[in-house]
C-alpha atoms as a PDB file:
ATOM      1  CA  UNK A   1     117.950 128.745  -9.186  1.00  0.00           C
ATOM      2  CA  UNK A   2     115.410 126.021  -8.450  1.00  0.00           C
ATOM      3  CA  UNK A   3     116.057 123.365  -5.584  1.00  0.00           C
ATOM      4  CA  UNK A   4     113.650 120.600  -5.735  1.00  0.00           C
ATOM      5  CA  UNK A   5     112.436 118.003  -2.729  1.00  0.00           C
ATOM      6  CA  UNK A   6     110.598 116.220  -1.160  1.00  0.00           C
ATOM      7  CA  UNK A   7     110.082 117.117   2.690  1.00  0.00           C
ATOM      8  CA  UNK A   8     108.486 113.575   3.607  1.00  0.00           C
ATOM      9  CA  UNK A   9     111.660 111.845   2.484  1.00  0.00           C
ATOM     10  CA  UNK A  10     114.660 112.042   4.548  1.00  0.00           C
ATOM     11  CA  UNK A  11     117.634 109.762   5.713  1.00  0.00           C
ATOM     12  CA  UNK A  12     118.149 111.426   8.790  1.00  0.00           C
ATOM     13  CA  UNK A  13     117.205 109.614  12.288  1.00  0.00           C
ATOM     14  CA  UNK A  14     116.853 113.069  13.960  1.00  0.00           C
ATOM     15  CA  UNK A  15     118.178 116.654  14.319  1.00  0.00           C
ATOM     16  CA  UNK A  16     117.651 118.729  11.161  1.00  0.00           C
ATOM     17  CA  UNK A  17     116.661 118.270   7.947  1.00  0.00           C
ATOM     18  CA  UNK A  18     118.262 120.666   5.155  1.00  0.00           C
ATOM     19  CA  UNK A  19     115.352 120.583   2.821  1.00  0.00           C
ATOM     20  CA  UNK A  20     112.886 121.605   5.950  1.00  0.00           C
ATOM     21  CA  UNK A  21     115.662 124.208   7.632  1.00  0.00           C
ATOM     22  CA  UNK A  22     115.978 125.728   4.218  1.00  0.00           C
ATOM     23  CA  UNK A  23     112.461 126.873   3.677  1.00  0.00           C
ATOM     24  CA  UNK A  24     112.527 127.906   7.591  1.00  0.00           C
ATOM     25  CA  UNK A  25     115.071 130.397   7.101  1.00  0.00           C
ATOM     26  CA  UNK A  26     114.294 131.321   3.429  1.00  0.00           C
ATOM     27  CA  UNK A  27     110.734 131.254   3.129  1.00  0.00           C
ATOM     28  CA  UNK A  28     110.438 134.822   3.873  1.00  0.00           C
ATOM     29  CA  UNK A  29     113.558 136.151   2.156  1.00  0.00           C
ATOM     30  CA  UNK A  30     112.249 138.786  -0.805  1.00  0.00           C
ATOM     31  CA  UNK A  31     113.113 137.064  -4.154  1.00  0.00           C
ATOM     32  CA  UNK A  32     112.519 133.903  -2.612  1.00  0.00           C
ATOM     33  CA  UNK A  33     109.262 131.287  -3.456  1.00  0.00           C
ATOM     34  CA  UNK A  34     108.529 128.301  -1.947  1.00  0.00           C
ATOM     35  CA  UNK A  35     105.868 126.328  -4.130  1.00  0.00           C
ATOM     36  CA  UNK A  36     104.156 122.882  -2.094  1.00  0.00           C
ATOM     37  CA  UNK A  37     102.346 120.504  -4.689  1.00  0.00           C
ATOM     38  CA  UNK A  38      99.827 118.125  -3.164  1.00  0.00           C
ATOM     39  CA  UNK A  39      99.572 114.531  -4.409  1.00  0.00           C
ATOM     40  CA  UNK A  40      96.922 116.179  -6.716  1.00  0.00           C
ATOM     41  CA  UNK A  41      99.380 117.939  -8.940  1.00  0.00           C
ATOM     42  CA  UNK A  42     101.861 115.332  -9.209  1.00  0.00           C
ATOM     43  CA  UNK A  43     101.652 112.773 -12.569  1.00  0.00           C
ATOM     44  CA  UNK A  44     102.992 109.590 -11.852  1.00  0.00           C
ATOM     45  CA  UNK A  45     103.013 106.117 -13.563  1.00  0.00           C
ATOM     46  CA  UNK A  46      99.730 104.302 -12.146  1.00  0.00           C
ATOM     47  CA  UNK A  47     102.184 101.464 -10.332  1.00  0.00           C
ATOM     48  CA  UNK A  48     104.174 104.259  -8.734  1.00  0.00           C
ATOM     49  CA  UNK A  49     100.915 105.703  -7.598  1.00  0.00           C
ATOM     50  CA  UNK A  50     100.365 101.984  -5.999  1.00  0.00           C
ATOM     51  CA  UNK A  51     103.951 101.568  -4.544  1.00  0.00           C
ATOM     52  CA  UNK A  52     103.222 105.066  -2.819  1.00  0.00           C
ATOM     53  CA  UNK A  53      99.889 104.236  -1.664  1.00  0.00           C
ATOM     54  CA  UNK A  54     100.641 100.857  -0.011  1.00  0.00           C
ATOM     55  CA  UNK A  55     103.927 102.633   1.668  1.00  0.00           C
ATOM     56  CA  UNK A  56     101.561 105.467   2.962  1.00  0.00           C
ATOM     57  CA  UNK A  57      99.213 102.601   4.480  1.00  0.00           C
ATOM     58  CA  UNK A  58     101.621 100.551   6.026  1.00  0.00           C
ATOM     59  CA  UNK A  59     103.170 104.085   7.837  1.00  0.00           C
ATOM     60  CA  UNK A  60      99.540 105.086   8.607  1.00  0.00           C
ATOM     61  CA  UNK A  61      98.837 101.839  10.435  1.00  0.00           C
ATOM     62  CA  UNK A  62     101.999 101.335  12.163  1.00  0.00           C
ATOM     63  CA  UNK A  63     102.707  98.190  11.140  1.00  0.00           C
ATOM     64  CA  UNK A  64     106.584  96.801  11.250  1.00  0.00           C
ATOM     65  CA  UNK A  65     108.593  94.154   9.585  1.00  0.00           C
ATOM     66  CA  UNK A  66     107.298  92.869   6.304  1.00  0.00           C
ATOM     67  CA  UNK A  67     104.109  93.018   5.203  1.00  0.00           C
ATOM     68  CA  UNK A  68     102.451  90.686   2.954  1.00  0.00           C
ATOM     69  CA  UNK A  69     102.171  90.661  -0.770  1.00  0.00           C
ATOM     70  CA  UNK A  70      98.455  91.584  -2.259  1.00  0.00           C
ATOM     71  CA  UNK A  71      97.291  90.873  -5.720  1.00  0.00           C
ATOM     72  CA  UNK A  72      98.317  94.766  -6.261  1.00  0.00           C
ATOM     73  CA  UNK A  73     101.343  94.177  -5.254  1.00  0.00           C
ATOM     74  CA  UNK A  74     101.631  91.405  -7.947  1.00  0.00           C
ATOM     75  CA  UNK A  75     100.123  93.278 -10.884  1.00  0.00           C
END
């Protein structure tokens, strides 16, 4: 069995998160492998790489509400 995800990603305000808890109590089961890929070993679509990048910026410098459109953004 394979279970994909993506630990950066979650809908949950708090407590938990199943993707996280799983690999907690799994990690170290026998029979059980936990691979992490880096940003380096995913292939994505160069405007998905964008759309990710200008998300991760706007987290890394805090900012709130919306932000305004770049000629990246528009290409």
């Amino acid at each position: 069995m394979v279970v994909t995800g993506d630990p950066s990603q979650s809908d949950l305000p708090s407590g938990p998160e199943g993707l996280m808890e799983a690999i907690a109590y799994l990690e170290d089961v026998e029979g059980v492998g936990v691979q992490r890929f880096t940003e380096a070993d995913v292939v994505r679509h160069a405007l998905v790489t964008r759309i990710v990048a200008a998300y991760q910026a706007h987290e890394g410098a805090g900012k709130r509400g919306r932000p305004g459109r770049t000629k990246a953004d528009r290409e």
